[in-house]
C-alpha atoms as a PDB file:
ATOM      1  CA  UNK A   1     -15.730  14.168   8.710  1.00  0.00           C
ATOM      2  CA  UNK A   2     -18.266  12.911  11.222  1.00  0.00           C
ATOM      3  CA  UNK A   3     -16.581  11.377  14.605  1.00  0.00           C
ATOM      4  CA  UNK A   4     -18.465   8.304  14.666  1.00  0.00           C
ATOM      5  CA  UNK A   5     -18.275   4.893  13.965  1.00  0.00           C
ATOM      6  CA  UNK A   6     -19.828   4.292  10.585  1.00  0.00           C
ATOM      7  CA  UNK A   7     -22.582   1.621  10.360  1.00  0.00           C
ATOM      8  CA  UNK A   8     -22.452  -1.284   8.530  1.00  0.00           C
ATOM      9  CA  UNK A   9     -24.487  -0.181   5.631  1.00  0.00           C
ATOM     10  CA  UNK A  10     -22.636   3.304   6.037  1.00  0.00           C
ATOM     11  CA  UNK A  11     -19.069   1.311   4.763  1.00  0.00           C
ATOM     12  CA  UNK A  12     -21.339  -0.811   2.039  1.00  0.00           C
ATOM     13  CA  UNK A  13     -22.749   3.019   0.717  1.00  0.00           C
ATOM     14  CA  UNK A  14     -18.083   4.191   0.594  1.00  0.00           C
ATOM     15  CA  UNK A  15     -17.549   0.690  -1.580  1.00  0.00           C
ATOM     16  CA  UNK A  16     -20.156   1.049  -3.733  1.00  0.00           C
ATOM     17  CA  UNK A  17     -21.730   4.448  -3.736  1.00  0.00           C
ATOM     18  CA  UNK A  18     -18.724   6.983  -3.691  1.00  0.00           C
ATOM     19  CA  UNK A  19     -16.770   3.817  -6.069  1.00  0.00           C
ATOM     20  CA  UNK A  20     -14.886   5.621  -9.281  1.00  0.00           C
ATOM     21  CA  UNK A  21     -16.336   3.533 -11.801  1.00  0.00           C
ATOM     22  CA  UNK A  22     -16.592   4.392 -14.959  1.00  0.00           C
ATOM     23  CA  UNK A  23     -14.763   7.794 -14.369  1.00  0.00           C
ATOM     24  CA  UNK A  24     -11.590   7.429 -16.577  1.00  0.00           C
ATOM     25  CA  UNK A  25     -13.886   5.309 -18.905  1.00  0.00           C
ATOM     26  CA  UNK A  26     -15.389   2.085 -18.607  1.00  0.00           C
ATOM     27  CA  UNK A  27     -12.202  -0.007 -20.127  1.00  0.00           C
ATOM     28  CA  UNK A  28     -10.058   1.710 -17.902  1.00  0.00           C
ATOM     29  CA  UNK A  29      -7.050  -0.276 -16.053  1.00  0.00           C
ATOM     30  CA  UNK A  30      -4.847   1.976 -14.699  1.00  0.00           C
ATOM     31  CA  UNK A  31      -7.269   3.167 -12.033  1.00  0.00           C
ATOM     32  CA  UNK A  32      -6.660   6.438  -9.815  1.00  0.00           C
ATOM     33  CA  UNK A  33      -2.938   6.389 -11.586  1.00  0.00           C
ATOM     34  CA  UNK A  34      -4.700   7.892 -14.077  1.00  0.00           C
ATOM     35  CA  UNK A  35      -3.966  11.555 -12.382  1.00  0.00           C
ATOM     36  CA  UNK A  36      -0.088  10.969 -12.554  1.00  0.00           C
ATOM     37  CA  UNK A  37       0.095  13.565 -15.408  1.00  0.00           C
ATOM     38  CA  UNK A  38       3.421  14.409 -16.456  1.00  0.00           C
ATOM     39  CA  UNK A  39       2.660  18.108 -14.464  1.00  0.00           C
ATOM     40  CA  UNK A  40       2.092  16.006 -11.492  1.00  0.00           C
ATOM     41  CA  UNK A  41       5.013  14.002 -11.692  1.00  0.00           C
ATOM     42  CA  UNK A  42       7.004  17.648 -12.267  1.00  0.00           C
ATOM     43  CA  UNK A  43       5.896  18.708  -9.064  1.00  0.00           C
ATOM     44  CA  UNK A  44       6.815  15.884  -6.881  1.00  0.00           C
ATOM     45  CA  UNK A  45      10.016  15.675  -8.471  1.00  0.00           C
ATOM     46  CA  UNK A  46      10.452  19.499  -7.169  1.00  0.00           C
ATOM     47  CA  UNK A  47      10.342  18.568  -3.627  1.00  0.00           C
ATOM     48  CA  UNK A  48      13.540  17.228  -3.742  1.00  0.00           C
ATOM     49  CA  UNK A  49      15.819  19.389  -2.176  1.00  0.00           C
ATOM     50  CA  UNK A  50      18.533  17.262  -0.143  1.00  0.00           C
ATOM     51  CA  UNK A  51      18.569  14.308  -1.672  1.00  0.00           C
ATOM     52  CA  UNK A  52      18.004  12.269   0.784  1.00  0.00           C
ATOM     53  CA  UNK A  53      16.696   8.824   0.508  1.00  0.00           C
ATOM     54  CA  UNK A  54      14.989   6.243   2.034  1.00  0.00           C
ATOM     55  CA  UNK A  55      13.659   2.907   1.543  1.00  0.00           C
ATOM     56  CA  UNK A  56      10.212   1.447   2.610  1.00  0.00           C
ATOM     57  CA  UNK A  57      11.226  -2.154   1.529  1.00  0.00           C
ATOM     58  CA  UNK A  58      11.514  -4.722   4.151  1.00  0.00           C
ATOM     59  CA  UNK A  59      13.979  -7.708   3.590  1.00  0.00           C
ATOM     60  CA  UNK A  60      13.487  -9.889   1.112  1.00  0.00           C
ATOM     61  CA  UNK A  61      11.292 -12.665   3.889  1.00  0.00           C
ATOM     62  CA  UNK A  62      13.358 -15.762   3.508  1.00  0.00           C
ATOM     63  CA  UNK A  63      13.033 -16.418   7.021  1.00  0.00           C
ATOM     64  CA  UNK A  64       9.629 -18.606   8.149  1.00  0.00           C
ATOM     65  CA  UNK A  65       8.045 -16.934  10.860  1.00  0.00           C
ATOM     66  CA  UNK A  66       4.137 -16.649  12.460  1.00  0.00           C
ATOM     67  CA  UNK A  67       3.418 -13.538   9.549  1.00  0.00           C
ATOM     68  CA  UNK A  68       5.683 -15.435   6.930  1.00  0.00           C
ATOM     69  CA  UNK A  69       4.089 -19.533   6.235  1.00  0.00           C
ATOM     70  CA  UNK A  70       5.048 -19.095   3.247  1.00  0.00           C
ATOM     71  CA  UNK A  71       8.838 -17.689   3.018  1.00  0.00           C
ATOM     72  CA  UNK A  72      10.617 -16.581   0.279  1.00  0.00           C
ATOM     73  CA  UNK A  73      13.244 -18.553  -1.934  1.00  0.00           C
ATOM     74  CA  UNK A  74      16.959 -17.574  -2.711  1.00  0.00           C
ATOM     75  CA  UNK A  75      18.754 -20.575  -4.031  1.00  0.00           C
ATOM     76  CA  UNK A  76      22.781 -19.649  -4.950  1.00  0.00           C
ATOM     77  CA  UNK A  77      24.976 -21.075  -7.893  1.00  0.00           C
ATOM     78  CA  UNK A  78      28.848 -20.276  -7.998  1.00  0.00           C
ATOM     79  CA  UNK A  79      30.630 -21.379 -11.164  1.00  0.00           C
ATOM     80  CA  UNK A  80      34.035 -20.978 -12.801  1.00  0.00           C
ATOM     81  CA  UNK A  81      34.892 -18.776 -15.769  1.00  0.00           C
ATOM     82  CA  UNK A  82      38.407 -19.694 -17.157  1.00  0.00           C
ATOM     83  CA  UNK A  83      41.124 -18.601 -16.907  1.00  0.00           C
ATOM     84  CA  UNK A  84      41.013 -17.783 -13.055  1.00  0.00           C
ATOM     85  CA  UNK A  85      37.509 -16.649 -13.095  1.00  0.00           C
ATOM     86  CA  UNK A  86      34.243 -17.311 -11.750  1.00  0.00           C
ATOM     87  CA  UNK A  87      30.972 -16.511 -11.042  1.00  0.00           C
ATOM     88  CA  UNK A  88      27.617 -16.439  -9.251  1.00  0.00           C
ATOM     89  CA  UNK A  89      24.284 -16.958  -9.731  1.00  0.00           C
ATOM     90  CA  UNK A  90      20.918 -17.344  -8.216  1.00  0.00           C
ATOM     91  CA  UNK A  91      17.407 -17.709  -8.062  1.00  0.00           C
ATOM     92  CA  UNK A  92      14.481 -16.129  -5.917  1.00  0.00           C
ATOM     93  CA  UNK A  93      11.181 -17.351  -5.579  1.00  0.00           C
ATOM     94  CA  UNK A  94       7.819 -15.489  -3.573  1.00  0.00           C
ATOM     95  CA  UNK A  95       4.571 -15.931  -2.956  1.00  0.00           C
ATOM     96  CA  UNK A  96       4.020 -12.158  -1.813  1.00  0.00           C
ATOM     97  CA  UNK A  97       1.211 -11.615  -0.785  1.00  0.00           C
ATOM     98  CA  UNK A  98       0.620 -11.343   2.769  1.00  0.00           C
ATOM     99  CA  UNK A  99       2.066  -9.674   5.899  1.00  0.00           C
ATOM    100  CA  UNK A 100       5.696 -10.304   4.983  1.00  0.00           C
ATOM    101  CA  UNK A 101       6.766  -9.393   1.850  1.00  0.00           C
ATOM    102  CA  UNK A 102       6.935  -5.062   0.482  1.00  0.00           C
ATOM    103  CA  UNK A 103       4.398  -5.369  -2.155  1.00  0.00           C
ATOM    104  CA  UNK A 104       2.072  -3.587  -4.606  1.00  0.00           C
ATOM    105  CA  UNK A 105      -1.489  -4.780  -4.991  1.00  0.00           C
ATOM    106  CA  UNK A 106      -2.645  -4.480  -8.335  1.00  0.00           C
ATOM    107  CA  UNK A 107      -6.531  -3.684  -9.429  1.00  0.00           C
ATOM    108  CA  UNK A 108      -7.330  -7.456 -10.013  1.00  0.00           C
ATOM    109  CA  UNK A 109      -6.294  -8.895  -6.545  1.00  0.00           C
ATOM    110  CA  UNK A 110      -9.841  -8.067  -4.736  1.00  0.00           C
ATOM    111  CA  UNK A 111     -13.501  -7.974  -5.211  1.00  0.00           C
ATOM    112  CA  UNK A 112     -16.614  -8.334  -3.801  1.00  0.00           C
ATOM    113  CA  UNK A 113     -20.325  -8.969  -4.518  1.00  0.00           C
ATOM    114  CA  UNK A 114     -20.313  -6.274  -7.019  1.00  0.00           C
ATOM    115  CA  UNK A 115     -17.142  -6.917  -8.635  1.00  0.00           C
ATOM    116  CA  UNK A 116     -13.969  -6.295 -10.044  1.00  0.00           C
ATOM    117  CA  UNK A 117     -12.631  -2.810 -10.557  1.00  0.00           C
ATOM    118  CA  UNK A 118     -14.773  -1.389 -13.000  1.00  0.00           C
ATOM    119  CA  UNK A 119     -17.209  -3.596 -12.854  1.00  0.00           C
ATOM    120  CA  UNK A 120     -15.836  -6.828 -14.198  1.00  0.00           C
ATOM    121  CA  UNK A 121     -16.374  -9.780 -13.225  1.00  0.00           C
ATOM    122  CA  UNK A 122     -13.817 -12.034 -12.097  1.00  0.00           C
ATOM    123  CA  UNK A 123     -15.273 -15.247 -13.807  1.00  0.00           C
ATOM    124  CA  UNK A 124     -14.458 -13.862 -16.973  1.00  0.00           C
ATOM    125  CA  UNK A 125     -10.832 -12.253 -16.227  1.00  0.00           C
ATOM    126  CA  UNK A 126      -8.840 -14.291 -13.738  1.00  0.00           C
ATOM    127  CA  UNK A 127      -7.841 -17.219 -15.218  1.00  0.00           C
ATOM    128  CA  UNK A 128      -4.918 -19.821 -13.952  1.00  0.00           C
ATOM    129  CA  UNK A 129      -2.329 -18.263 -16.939  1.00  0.00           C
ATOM    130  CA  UNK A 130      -2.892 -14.623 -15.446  1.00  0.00           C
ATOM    131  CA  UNK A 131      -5.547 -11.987 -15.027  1.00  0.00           C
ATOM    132  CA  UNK A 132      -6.601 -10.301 -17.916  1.00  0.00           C
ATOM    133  CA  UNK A 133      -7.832  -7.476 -16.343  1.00  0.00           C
ATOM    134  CA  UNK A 134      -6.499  -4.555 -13.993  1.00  0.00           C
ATOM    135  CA  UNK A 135      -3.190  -6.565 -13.953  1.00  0.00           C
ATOM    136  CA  UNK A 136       0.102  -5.183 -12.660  1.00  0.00           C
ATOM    137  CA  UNK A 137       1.853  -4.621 -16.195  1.00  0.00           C
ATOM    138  CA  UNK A 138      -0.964  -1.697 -16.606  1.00  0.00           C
ATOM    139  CA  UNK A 139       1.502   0.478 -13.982  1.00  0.00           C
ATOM    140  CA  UNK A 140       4.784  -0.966 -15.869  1.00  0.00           C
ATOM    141  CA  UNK A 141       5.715   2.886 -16.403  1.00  0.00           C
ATOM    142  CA  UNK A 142       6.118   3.198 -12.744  1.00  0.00           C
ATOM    143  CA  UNK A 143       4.198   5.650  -9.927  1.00  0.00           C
ATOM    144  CA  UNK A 144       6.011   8.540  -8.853  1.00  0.00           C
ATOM    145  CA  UNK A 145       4.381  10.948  -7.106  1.00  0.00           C
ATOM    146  CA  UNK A 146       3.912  13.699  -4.301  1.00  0.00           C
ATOM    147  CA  UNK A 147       4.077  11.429  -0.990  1.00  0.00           C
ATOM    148  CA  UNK A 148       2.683  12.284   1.806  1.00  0.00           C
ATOM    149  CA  UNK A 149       3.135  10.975   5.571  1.00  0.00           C
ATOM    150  CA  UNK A 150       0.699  10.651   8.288  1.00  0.00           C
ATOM    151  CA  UNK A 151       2.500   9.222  11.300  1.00  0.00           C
ATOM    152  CA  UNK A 152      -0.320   8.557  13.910  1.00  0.00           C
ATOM    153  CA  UNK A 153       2.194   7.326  16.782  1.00  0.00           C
ATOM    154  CA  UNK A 154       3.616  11.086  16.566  1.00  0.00           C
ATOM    155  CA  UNK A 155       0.169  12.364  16.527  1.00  0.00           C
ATOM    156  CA  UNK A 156      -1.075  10.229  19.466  1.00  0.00           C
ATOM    157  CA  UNK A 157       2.320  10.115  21.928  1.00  0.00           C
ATOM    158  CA  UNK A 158       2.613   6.612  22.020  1.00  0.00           C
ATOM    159  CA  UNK A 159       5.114   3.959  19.914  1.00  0.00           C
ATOM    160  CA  UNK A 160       2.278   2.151  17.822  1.00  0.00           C
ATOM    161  CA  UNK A 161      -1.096   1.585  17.149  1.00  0.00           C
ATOM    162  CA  UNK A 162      -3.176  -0.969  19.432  1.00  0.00           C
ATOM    163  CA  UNK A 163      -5.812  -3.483  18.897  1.00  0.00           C
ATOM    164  CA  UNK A 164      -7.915  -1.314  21.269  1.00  0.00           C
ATOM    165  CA  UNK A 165      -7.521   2.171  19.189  1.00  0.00           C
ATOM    166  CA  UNK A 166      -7.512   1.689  15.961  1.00  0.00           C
ATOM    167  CA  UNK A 167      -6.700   4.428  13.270  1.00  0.00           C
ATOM    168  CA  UNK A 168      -9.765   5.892  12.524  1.00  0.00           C
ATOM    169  CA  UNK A 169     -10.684   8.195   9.108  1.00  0.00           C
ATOM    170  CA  UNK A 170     -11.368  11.751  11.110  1.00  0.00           C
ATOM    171  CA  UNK A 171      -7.800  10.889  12.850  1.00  0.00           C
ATOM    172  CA  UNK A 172      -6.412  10.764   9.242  1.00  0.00           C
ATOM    173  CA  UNK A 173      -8.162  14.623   8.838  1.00  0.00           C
ATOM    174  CA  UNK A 174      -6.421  15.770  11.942  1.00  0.00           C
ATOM    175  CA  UNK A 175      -3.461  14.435  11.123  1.00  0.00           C
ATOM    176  CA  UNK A 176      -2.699  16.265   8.013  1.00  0.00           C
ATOM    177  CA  UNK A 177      -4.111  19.070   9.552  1.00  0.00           C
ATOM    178  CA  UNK A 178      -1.431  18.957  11.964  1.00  0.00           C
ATOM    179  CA  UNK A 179       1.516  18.816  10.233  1.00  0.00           C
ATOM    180  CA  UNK A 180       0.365  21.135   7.719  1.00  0.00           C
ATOM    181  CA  UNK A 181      -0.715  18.627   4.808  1.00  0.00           C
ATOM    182  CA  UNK A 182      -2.910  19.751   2.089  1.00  0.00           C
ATOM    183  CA  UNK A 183      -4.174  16.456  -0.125  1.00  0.00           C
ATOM    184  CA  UNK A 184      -3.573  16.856  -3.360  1.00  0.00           C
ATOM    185  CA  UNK A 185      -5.418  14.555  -6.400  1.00  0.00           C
ATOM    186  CA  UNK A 186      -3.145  11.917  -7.283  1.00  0.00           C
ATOM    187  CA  UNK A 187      -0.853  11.801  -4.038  1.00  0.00           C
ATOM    188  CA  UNK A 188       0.546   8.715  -2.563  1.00  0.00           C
ATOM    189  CA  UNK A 189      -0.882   8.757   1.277  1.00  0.00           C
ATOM    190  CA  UNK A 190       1.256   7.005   3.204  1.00  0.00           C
ATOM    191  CA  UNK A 191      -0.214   5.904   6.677  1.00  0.00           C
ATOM    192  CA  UNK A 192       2.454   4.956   9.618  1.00  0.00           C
ATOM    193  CA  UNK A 193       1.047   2.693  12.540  1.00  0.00           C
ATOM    194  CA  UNK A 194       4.477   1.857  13.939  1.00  0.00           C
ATOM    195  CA  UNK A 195       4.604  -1.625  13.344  1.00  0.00           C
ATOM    196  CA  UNK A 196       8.064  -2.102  14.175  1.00  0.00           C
ATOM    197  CA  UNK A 197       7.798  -0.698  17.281  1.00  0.00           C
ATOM    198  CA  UNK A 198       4.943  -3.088  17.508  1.00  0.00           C
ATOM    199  CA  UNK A 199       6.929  -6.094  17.560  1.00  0.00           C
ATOM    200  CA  UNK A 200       9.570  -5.074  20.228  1.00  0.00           C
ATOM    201  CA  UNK A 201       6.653  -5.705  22.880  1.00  0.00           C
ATOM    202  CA  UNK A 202       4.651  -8.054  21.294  1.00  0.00           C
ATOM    203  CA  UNK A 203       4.204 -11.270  18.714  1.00  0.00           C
ATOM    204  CA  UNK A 204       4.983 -10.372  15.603  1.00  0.00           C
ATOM    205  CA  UNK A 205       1.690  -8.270  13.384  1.00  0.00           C
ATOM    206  CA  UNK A 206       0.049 -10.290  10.977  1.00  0.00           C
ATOM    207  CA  UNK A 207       1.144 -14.004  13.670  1.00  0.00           C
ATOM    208  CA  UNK A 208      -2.383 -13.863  13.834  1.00  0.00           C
ATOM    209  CA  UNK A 209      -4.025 -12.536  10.429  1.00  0.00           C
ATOM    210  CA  UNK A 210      -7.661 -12.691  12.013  1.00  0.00           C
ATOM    211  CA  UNK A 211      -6.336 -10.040  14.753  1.00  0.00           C
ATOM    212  CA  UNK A 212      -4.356  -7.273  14.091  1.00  0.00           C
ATOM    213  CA  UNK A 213      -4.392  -3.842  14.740  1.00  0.00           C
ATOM    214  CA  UNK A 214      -4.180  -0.975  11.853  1.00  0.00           C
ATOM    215  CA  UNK A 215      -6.625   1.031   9.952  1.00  0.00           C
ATOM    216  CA  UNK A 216     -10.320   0.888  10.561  1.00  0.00           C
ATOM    217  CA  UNK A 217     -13.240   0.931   7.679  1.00  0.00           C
ATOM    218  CA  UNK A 218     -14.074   4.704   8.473  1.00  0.00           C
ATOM    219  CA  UNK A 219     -10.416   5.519   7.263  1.00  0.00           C
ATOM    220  CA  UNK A 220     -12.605   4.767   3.485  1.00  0.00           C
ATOM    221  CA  UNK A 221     -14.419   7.788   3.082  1.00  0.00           C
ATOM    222  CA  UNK A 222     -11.037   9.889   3.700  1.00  0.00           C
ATOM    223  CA  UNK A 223      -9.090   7.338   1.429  1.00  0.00           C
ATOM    224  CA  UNK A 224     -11.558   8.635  -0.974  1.00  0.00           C
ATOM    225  CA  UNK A 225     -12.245  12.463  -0.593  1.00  0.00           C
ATOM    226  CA  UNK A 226      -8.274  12.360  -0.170  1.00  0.00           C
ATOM    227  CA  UNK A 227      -8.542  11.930  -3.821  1.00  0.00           C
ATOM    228  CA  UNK A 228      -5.028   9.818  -3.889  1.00  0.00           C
ATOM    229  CA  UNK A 229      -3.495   7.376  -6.104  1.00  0.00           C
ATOM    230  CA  UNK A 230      -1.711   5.279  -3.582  1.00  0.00           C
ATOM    231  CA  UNK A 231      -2.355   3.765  -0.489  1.00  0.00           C
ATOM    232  CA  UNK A 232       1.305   3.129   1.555  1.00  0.00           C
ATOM    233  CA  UNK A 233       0.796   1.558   4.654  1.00  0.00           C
ATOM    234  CA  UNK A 234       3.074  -0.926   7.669  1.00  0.00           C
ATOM    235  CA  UNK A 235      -0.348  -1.901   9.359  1.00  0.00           C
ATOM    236  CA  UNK A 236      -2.782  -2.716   6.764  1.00  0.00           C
ATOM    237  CA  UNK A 237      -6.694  -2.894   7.906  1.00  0.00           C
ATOM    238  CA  UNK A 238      -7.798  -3.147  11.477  1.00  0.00           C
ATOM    239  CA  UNK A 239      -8.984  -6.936  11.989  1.00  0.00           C
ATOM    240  CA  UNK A 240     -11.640  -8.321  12.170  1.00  0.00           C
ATOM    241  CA  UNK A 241     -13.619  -5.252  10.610  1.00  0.00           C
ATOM    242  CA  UNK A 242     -16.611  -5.881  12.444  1.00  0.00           C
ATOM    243  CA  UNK A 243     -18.515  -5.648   9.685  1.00  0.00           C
ATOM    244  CA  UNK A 244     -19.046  -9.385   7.963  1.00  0.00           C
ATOM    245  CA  UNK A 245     -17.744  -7.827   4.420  1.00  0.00           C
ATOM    246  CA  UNK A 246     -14.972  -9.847   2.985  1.00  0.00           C
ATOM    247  CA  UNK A 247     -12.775  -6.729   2.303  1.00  0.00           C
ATOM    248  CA  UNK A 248     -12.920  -2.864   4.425  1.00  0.00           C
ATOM    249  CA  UNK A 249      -9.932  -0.691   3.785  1.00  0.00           C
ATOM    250  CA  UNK A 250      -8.672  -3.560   1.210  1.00  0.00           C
ATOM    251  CA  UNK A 251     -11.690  -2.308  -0.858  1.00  0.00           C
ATOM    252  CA  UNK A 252     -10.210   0.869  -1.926  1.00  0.00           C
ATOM    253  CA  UNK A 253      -8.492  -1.183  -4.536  1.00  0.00           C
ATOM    254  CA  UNK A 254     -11.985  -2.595  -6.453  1.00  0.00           C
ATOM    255  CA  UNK A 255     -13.393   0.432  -5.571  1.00  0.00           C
ATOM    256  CA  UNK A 256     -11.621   3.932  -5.672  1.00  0.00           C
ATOM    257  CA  UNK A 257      -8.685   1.752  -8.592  1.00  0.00           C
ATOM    258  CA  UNK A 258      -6.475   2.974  -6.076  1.00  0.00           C
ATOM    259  CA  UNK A 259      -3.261   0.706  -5.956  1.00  0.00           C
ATOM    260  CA  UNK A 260      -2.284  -0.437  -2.109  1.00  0.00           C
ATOM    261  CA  UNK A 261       1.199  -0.891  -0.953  1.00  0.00           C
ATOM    262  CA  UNK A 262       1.109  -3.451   1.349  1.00  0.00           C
ATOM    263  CA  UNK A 263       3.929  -4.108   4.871  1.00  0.00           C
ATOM    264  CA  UNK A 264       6.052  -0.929   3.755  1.00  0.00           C
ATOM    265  CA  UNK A 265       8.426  -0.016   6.280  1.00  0.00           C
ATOM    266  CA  UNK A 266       7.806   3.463   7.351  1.00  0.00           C
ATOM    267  CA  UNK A 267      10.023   3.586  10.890  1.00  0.00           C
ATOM    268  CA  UNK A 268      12.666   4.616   8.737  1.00  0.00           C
ATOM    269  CA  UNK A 269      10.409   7.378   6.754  1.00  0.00           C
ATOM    270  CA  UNK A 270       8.960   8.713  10.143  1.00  0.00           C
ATOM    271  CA  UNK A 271      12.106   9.748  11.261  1.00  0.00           C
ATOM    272  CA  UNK A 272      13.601  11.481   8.507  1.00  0.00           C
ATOM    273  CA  UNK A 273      10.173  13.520   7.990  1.00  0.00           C
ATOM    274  CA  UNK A 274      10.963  14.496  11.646  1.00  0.00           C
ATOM    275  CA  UNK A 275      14.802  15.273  11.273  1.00  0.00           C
ATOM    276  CA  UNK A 276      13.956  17.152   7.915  1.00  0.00           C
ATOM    277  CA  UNK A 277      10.817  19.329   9.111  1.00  0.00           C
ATOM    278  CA  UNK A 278       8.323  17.695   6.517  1.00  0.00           C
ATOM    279  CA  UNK A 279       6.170  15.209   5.561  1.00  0.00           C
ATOM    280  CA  UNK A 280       5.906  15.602   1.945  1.00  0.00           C
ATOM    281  CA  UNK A 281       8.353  13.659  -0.422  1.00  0.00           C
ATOM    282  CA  UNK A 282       8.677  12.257  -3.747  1.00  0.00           C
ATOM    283  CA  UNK A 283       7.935   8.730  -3.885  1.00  0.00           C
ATOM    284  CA  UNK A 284       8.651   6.299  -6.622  1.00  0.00           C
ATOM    285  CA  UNK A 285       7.440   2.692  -6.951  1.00  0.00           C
ATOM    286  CA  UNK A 286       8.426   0.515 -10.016  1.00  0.00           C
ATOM    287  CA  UNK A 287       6.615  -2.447 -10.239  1.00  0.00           C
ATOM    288  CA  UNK A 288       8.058  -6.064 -11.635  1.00  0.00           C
ATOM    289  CA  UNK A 289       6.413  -6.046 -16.034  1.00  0.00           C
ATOM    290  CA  UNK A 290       4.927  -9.173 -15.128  1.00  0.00           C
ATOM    291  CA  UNK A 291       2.098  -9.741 -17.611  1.00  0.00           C
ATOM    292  CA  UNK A 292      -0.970 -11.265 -15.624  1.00  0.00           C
ATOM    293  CA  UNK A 293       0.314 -10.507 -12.311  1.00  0.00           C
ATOM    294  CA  UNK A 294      -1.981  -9.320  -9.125  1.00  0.00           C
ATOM    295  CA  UNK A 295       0.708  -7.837  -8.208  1.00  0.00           C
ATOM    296  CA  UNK A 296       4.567  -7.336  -7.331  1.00  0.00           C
ATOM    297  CA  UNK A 297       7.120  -6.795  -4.948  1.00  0.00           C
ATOM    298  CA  UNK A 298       8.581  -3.441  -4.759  1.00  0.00           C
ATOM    299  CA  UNK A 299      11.167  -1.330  -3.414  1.00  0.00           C
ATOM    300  CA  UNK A 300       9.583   2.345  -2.743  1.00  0.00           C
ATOM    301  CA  UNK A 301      12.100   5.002  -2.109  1.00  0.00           C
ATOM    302  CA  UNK A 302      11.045   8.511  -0.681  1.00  0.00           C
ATOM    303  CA  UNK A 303      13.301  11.392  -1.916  1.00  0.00           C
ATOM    304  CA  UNK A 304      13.886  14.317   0.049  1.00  0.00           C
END
């Protein structure tokens, strides 16, 4: 890849000309998961050798805070079952999306000028009962797949990712390079920023959603040649983009049909990569069957 900053109508030319429209047919909904073939889900399910698990879900947000307006809902009911029993209920309640909750973006929660994955056109799809188009019941079966890690704090020497240095797309190339990752069609890239480490030393990513520090719009053309099914990130896209587009990395999603796992946490999957020597995993997501949705909150969990 070329070590510059791409130009605006450079990042236009990765949304729309290098798009995947039309290539798994032109009433296709499952996007990119398309190349989750039962061989493919064979061979990520090979790389387990220990074990070993981990979870990329954050806590379920109930607590309001300058990245959560919007915080979740757990209401609790405790009843009595006679004789001498009992029991307990409850309810939850999210609005998701955001810089809070672990979540999966399905293909109808962006778009731009040009459309909808696919080409549709959101006029005629999303409608106040539910989407009816790239929604998040098309992945019901679940994605499980080869995961791979990129931790760009290891790569760099430093704890996180700054507003100054954002995580650029030939960084990405290097990265693999280093710890001996070869990109494979239909792998889950998972990108680490260190956003935990983040908020030890300063307000909280996402306080501020118009300024935050993560992946820049040159990371699309990797995204893309990379060829993967999933995008797993803690940082989400560098902001602003700089460009005056509504949606950079974000994009990937209406244009590549390549699902994005939004605020994973990945401090916890950086460190057992390091203790066990390798960066490759099998990773499963299972999305809620919610017919309509844009999406759902998940619980990924990387096997070793």
């Amino acid at each position: 890849m070329e070590r510059r900053i791409p130009t605006r109508k450079e990042v236009l030319a990765y949304l729309k000309e290098d798009r995947n429209w039309g290539r798994w047919g032109n009433d296709d909904q499952l996007g990119a998961v398309n190349m989750l073939t039962p061989e493919k889900r064979i061979a990520a399910a090979r790389l387990v050798r220990t074990g070993r698990a981990v979870s990329l879900c954050r806590d379920f947000p109930k607590t309001p805070a300058p990245n959560n307006p919007t915080p979740a809902i757990h209401y609790m009911k405790r009843g009595v079952r006679d004789p001498n029993g009992g029991l307990a209920v409850d309810f939850y309640g999210i609005s998701y999306h955001g810089q809070a909750t672990t979540h999966l973006d399905a293909l109808c929660h962006v778009w731009d000028h040009n459309g909808m994955w696919n080409g549709r056109n959101p006029d005629d799809v999303i409608t106040f009962d539910g989407a009816r188009w790239g929604s998040v019941e098309q992945w019901k079966e679940g994605i499980m797949t080869r995961g791979v890690l990129l931790d760009v704090p290891r790569y760099r020497g430093v704890p996180f990712v700054t507003m100054e240095k954002p995580i650029h797309g030939w960084e990405l190339e290097d990265i693999a390079k280093e710890e001996g990752i070869t990109l494979e069609p239909g792998d889950a890239l998972v990108v680490y920023g260190g956003r935990d480490k983040w908020d030890e030393v300063n307000p909280v990513w996402g306080s501020d959603p118009a300024r935050r520090p993560g992946l820049h719009a040159s990371c699309l053309k990797f995204i893309r040649q990379s060829d993967c099914c999933l995008l797993v990130w803690d940082m989400m896209d560098f902001t602003p983009n700089g460009y005056n587009i509504p949606w950079a990395v974000h994009g990937a999603i209406f244009a590549y049909g390549i699902g994005l796992l939004d605020n994973a946490l990945l401090q916890p999957l950086a460190e057992a990569c390091a203790e066990e020597g390798r960066y490759e995993f099998m990773l499963t997501v299972n999305p809620l069957l919610v017919r309509g949705g844009t999406g759902s909150p998940v619980n990924p969990i990387a096997l070793f």
